[in-house]
Protein backbone atom coordinates (compact mmCIF):
# COMPACT_ATOMS: atom_id res chain seq x y z
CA UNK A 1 8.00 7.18 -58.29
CA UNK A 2 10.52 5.46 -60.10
CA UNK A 3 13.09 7.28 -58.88
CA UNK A 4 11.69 6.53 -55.57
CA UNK A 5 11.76 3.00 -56.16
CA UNK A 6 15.74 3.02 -57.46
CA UNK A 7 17.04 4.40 -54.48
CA UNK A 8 14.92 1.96 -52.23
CA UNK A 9 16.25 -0.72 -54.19
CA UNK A 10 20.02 0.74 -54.22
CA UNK A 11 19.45 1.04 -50.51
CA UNK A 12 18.40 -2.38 -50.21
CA UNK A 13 21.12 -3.86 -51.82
CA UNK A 14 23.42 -2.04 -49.49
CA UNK A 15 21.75 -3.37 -46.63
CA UNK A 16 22.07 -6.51 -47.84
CA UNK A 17 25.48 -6.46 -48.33
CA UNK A 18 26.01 -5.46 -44.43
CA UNK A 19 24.17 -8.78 -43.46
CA UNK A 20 25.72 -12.06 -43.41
CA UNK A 21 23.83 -15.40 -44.57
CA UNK A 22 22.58 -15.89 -40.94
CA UNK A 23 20.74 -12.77 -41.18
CA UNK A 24 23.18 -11.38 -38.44
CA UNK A 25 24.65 -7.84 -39.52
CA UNK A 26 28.47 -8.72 -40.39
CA UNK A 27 31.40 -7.79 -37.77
CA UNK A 28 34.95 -7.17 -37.88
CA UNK A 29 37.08 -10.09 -36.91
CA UNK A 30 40.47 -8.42 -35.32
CA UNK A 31 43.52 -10.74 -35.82
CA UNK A 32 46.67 -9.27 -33.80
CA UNK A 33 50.22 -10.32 -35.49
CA UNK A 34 53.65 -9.54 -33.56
CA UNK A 35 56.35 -10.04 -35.39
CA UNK A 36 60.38 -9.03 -35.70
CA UNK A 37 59.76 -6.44 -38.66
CA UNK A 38 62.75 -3.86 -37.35
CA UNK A 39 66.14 -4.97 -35.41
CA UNK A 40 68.73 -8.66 -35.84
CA UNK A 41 65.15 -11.11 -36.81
CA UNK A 42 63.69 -8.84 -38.93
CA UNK A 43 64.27 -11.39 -42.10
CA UNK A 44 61.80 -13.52 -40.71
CA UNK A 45 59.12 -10.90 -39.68
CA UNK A 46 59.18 -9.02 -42.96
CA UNK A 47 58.64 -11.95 -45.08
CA UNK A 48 55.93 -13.27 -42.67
CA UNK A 49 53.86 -9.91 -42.65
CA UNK A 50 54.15 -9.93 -46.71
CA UNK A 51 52.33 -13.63 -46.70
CA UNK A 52 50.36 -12.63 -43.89
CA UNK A 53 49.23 -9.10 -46.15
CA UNK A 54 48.58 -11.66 -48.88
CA UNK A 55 46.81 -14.05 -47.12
CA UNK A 56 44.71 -11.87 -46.02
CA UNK A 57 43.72 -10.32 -50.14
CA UNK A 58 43.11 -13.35 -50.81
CA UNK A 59 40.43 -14.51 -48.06
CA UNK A 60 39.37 -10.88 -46.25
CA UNK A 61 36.12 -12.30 -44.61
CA UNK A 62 34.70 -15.29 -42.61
CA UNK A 63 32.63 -17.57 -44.47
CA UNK A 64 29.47 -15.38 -42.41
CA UNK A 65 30.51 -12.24 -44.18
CA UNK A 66 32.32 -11.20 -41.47
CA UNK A 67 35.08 -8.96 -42.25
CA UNK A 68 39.02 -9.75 -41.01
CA UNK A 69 41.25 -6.65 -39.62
CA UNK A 70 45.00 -7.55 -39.37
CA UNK A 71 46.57 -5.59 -36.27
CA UNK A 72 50.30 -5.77 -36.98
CA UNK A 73 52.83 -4.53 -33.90
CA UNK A 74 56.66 -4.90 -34.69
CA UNK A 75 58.34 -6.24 -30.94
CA UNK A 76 62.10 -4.53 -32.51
CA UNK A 77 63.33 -8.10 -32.30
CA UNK A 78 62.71 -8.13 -28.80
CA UNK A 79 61.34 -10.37 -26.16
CA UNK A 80 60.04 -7.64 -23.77
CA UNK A 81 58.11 -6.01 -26.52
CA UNK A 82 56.61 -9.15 -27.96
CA UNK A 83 55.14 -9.34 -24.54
CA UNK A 84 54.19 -6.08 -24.84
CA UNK A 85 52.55 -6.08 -28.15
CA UNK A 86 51.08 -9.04 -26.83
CA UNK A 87 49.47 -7.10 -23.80
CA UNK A 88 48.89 -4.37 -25.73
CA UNK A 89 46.63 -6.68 -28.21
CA UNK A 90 44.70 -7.97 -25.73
CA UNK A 91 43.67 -5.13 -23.62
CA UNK A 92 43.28 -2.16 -25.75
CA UNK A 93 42.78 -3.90 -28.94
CA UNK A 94 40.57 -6.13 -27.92
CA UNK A 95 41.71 -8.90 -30.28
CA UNK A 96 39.68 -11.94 -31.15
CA UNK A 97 43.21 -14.15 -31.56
CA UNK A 98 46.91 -13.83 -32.15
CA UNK A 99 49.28 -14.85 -34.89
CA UNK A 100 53.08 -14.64 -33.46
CA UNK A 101 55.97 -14.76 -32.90
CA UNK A 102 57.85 -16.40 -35.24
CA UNK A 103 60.91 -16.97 -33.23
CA UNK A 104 60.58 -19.08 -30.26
CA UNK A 105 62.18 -16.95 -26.80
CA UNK A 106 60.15 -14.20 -28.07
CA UNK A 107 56.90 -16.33 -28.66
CA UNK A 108 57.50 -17.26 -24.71
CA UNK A 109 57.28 -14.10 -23.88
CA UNK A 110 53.76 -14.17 -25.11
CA UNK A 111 52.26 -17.62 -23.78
CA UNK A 112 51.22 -16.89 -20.17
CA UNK A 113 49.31 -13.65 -21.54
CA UNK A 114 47.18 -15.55 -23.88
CA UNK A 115 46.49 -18.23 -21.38
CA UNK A 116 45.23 -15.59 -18.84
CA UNK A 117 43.37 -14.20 -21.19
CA UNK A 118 41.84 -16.85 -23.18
CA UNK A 119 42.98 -15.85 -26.09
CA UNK A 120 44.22 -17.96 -28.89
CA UNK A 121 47.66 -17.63 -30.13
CA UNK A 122 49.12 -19.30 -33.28
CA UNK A 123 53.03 -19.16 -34.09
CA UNK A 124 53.96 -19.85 -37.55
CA UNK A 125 57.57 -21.17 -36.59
CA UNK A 126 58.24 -21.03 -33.01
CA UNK A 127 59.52 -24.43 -33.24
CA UNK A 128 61.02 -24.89 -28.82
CA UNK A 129 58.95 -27.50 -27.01
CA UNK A 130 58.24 -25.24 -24.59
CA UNK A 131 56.19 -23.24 -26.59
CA UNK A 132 53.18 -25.01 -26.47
CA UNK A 133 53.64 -27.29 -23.86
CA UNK A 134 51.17 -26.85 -20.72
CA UNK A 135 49.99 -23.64 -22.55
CA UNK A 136 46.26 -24.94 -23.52
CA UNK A 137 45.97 -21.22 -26.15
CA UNK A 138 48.99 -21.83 -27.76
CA UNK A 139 49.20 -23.69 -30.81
CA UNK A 140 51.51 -23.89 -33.93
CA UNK A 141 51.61 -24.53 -37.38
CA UNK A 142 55.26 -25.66 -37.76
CA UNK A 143 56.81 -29.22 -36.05
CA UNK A 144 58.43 -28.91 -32.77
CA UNK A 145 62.80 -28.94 -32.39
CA UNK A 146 62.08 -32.41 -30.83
CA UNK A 147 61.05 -33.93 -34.21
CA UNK A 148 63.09 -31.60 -36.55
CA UNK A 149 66.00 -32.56 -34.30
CA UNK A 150 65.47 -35.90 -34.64
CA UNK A 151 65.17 -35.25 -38.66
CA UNK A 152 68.21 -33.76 -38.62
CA UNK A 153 69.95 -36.56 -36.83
CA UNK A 154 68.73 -39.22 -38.62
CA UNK A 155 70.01 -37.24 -41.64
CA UNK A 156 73.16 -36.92 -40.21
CA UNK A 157 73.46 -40.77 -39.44
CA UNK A 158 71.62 -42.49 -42.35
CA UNK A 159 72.56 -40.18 -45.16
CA UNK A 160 76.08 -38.83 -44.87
CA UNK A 161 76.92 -42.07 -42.96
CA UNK A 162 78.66 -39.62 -39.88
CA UNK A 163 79.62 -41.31 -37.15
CA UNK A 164 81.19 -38.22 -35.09
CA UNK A 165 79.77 -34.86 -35.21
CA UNK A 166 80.04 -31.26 -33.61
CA UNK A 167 77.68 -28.91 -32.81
CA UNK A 168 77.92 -25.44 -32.93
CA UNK A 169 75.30 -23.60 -31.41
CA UNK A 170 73.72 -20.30 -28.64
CA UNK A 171 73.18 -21.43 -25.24
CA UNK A 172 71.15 -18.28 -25.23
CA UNK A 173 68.57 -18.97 -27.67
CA UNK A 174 65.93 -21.05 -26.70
CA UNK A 175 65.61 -22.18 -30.53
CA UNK A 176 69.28 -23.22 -30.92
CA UNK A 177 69.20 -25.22 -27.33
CA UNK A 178 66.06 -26.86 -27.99
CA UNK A 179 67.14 -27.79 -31.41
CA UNK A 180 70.97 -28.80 -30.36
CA UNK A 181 69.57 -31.22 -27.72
CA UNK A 182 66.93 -33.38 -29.46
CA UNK A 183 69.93 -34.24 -32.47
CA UNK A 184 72.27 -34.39 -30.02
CA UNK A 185 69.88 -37.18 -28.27
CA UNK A 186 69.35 -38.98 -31.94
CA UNK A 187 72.27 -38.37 -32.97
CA UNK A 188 73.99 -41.05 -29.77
CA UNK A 189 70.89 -43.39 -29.64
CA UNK A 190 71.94 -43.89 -33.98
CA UNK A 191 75.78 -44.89 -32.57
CA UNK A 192 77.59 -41.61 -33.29
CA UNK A 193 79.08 -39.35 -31.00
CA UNK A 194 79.55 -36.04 -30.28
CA UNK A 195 83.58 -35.01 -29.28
CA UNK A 196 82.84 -31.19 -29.52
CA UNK A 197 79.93 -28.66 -29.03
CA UNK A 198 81.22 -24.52 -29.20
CA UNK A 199 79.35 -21.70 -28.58
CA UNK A 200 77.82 -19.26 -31.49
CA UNK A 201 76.66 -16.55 -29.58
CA UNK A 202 73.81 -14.45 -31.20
CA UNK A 203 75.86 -10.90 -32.53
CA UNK A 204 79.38 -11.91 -32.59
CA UNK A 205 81.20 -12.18 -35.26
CA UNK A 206 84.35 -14.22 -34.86
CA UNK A 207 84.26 -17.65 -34.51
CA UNK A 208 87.82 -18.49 -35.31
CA UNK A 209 88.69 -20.07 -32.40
CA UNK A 210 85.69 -22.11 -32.19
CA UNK A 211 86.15 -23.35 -35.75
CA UNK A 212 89.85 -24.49 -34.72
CA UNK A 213 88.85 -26.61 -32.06
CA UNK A 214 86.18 -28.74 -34.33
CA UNK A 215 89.06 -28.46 -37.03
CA UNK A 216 91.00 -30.10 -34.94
CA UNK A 217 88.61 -32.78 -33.92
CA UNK A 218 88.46 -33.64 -37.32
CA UNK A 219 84.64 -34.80 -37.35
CA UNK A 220 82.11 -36.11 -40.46
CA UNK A 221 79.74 -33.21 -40.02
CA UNK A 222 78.80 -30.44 -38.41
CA UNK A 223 75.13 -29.86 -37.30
CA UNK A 224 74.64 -25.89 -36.24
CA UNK A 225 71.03 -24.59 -35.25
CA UNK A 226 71.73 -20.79 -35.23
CA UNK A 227 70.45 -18.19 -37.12
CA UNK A 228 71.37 -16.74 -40.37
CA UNK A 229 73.84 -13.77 -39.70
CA UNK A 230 75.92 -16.01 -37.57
CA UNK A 231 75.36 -18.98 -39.11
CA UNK A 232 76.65 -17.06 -43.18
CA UNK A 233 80.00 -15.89 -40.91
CA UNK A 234 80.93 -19.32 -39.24
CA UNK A 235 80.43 -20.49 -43.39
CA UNK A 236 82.73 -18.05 -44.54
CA UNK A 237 85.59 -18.60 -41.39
CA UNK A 238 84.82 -22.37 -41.82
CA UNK A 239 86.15 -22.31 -45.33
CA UNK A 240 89.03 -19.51 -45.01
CA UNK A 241 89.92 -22.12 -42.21
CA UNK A 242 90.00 -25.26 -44.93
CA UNK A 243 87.31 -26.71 -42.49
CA UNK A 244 84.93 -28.17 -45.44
CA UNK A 245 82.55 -30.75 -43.83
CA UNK A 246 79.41 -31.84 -44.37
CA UNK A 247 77.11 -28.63 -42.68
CA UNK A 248 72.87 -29.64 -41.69
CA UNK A 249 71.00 -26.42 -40.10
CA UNK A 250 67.33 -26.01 -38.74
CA UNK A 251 64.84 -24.20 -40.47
CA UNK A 252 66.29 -20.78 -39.10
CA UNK A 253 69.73 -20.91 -40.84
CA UNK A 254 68.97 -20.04 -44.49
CA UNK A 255 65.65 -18.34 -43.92
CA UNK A 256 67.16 -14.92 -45.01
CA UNK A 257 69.05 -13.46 -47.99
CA UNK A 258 71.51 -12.45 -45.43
CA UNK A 259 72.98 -16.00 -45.26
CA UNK A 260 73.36 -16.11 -49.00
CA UNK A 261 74.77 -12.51 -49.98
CA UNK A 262 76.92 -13.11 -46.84
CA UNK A 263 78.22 -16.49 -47.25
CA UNK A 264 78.19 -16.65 -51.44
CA UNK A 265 79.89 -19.93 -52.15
CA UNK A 266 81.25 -20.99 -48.49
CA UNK A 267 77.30 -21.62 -48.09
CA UNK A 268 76.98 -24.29 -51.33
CA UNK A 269 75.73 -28.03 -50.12
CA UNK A 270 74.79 -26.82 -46.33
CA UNK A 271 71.40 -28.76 -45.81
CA UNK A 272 68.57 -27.72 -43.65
CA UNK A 273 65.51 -29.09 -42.34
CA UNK A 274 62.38 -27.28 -43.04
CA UNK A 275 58.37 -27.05 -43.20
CA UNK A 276 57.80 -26.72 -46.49
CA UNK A 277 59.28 -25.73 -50.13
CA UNK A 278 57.47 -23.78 -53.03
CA UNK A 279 60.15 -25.91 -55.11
CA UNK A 280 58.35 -29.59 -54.30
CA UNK A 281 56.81 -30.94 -57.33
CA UNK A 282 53.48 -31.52 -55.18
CA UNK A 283 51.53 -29.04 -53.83
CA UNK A 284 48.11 -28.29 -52.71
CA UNK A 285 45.33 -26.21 -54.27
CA UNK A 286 46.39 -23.76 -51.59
CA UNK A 287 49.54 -24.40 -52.11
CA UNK A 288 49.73 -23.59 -56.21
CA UNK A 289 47.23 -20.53 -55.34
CA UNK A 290 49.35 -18.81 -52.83
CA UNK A 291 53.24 -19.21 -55.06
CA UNK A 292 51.06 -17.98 -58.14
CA UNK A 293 49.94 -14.60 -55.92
CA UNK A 294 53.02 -14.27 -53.94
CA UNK A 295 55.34 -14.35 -57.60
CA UNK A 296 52.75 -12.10 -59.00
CA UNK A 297 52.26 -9.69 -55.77
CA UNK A 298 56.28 -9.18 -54.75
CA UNK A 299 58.33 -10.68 -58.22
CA UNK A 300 60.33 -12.66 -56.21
CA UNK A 301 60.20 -17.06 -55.24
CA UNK A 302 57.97 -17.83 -52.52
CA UNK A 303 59.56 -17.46 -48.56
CA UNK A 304 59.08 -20.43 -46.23
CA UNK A 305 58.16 -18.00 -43.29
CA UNK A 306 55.58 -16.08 -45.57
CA UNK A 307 53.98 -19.41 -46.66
CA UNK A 308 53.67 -20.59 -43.01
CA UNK A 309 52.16 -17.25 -41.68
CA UNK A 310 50.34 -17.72 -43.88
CA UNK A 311 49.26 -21.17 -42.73
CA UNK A 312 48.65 -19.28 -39.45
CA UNK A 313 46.22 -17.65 -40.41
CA UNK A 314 43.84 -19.94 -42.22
CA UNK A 315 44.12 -22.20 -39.33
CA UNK A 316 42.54 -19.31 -37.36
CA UNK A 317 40.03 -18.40 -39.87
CA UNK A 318 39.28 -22.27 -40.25
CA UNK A 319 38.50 -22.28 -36.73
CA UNK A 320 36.44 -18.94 -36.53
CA UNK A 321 34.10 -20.74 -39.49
CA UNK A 322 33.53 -23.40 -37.09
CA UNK A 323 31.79 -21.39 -34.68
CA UNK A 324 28.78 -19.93 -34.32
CA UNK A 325 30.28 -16.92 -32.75
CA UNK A 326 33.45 -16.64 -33.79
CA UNK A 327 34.56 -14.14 -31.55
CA UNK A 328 34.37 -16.94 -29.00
CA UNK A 329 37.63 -17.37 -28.13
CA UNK A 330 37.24 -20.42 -26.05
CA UNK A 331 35.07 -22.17 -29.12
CA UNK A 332 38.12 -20.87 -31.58
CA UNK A 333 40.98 -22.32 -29.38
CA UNK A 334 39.24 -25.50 -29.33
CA UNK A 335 38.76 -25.85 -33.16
CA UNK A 336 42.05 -24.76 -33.37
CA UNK A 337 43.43 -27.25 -31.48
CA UNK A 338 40.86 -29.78 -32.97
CA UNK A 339 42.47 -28.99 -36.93
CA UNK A 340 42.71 -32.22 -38.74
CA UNK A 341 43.68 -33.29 -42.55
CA UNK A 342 43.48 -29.27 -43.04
CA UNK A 343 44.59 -28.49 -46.66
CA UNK A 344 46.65 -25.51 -46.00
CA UNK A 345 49.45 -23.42 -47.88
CA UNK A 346 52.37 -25.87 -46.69
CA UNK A 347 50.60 -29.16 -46.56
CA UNK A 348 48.35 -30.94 -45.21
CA UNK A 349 47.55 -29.82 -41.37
CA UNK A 350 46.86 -32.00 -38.08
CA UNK A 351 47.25 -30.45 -34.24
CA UNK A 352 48.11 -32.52 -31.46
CA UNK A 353 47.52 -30.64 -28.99
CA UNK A 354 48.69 -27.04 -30.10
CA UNK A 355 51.35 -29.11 -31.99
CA UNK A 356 51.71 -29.59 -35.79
CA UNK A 357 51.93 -32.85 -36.85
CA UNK A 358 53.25 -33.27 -40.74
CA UNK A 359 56.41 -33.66 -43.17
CA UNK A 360 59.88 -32.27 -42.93
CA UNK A 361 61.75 -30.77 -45.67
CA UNK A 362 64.89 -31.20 -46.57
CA UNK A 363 66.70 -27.97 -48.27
CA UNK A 364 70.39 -28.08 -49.87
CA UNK A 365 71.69 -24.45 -50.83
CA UNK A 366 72.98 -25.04 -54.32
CA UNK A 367 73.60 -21.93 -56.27
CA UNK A 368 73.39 -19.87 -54.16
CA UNK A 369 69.35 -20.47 -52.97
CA UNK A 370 67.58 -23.47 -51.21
CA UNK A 371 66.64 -26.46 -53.40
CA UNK A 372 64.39 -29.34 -52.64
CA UNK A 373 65.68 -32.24 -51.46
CA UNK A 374 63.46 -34.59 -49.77
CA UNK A 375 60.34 -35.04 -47.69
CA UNK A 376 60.41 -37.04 -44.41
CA UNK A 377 57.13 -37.87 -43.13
CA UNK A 378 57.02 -38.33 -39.02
């Protein structure tokens, strides 16, 4: 009888386990990721799927019980399969929301499918305007090129006291465009002018002659939104050129080793602007939890893109706890969209419609990594 008795109580306990505090058996919540883990952006998908892994440790299930399933699809680096991962989330996956991309053409690719579909869809650090704008299920966690831009301007202007600049950026990249005209826009409404803008195309690797014709414009600074490969060459040219002037980037430009084993000392004093930085002396509870995992998990500092896929993600799982159902996609994009004073990872989080609103960093490369700066608060 006893015996009996033990395995109806073991069974119980199992059962009990299975049910959530509403008295609602618990579900799997499916979470679809796309990022650039293979091919020339794969520095910023790898280190967002390890914070996304680690995120994901470190809260598994909804507040319900409900348990969280990461589906991650690598798009190669590539627009057309970003929207195919997308699609491919959506329809045979069955997803209950979306964290991706993390570059901003590629997140494009993505936007009309989760509008069709309903389905929410949270980029960590496609920063474009376009990205969210007239797209009522996409939302981000990182500020927009318009105000990082501006940041980068005003930087520019009120800092290192430039009054001429040049900007060297890809016409082909929606980042670097986006980016290039909002501090291009600051950068004249502060006084200063612009007497040269060259091209950095995306996979070349000579920019000699572009370098010679800002050398010979002989401007206070250079501001260059491209990404890292091209961006640790036209650093290493710039200096075998004598062409040392004050260098600001976006958040893309030192946001993989690559720029640092590649452009060693040429790199030294190039600023960026940025979402966040395990280095600040403040942090929040979040904020000290995730660093303390990530160094113990991986052994190595805490990455920006990690830390704001990261963000991604709670934002999401905020939402989800918000809802009664929270595979109710339509409930979860509007609690998305509704996040206020959230205390995530990076700071402190308010959407504006689909748009972050919150601090800038500022980064300087000294040593041959990115130290904190400053904060500037929009």
């Amino acid at each position: 009888m006893n015996s009996v008795c033990g395995k109806l109580s073991a069974l119980a306990v199992l059962l009990s386990g299975a049910v959530s505090a509403s008295g609602v058996a618990a579900q799997e919540i499916k979470i679809g990721v796309v990022l650039p883990l293979s091919g020339a952006l794969s520095g910023y998908g790898q280190p967002s799927q390890k914070g996304l892994e680690l995120i994901q440790s470190l809260t598994p299930t909804l507040k319900n019980g409900d348990t969280i399933k990461l589906i991650i699809i690598d798009d190669k680096s590539d627009k057309v399969e970003a929207a195919n991962a997308m699609q491919r989330l959506v329809s045979s996956d069955k997803v209950d929301a979306v964290i991706g991309e993390v570059t901003s053409t590629n997140t494009l690719s993505m936007t009309k499918i989760a509008d069709d579909t309903q389905t929410p869809l949270v980029s960590p650090t496609a920063t474009n305007d376009r990205v969210t704008r007239n797209h009522p299920y996409v939302s981000r966690v990182c500020f927009s090129d318009s105000f990082q831009g501006v940041v980068g301007a005003n930087l520019a202007s009120r800092d290192l006291k430039a009054k001429t600049a040049a900007i060297i950026f890809d016409s082909s990249n929606d980042y670097s465009v986006g980016l290039a005209k909002a501090f291009r826009n600051q950068f004249k409404k502060n006084g200063g002018e612009i007497p040269i803008e060259v091209q950095a195309p995306t996979g070349s690797k000579d920019f000699k002659a572009q370098l010679a014709s800002v050398k010979s414009h002989n401007v206070d600074m250079i501001y260059m939104p491209i990404y890292y490969t091209e961006g640790a060459l036209v650093a290493v040219q710039a200096k075998q050129m004598g062409l040392q002037k004050p260098v600001v980037g976006g958040d893309g430009l030192a946001a993989d080793q690559v720029f640092f084993d590649v452009g060693k000392d040429a790199v030294n004093g190039y600023m960026t602007t940025d979402y966040y930085s395990p280095n600040a002396k403040e942090q929040t509870p979040a904020g000290e939890a995730f660093i303390k995992a990530w160094e113990a998990k991986y052994k190595q500092p805490t990455h920006t893109w990690g830390a704001m896929s990261a963000d991604a993600y709670n934002v999401i799982v905020n939402a989800m706890n918000q809802c009664s159902n929270p595979k109710d996609r339509v409930c979860v994009n509007d609690k998305i969209r509704a996040t206020k004073d959230f205390q995530g990872v990076t700071g402190t989080l308010t959407l504006n419609n689909g748009d972050a609103v919150r601090s800038a960093v500022i980064n300087e490369v000294q040593d041959g990594k990115l130290a904190f700066k400053t904060v500037v608060n929009p």
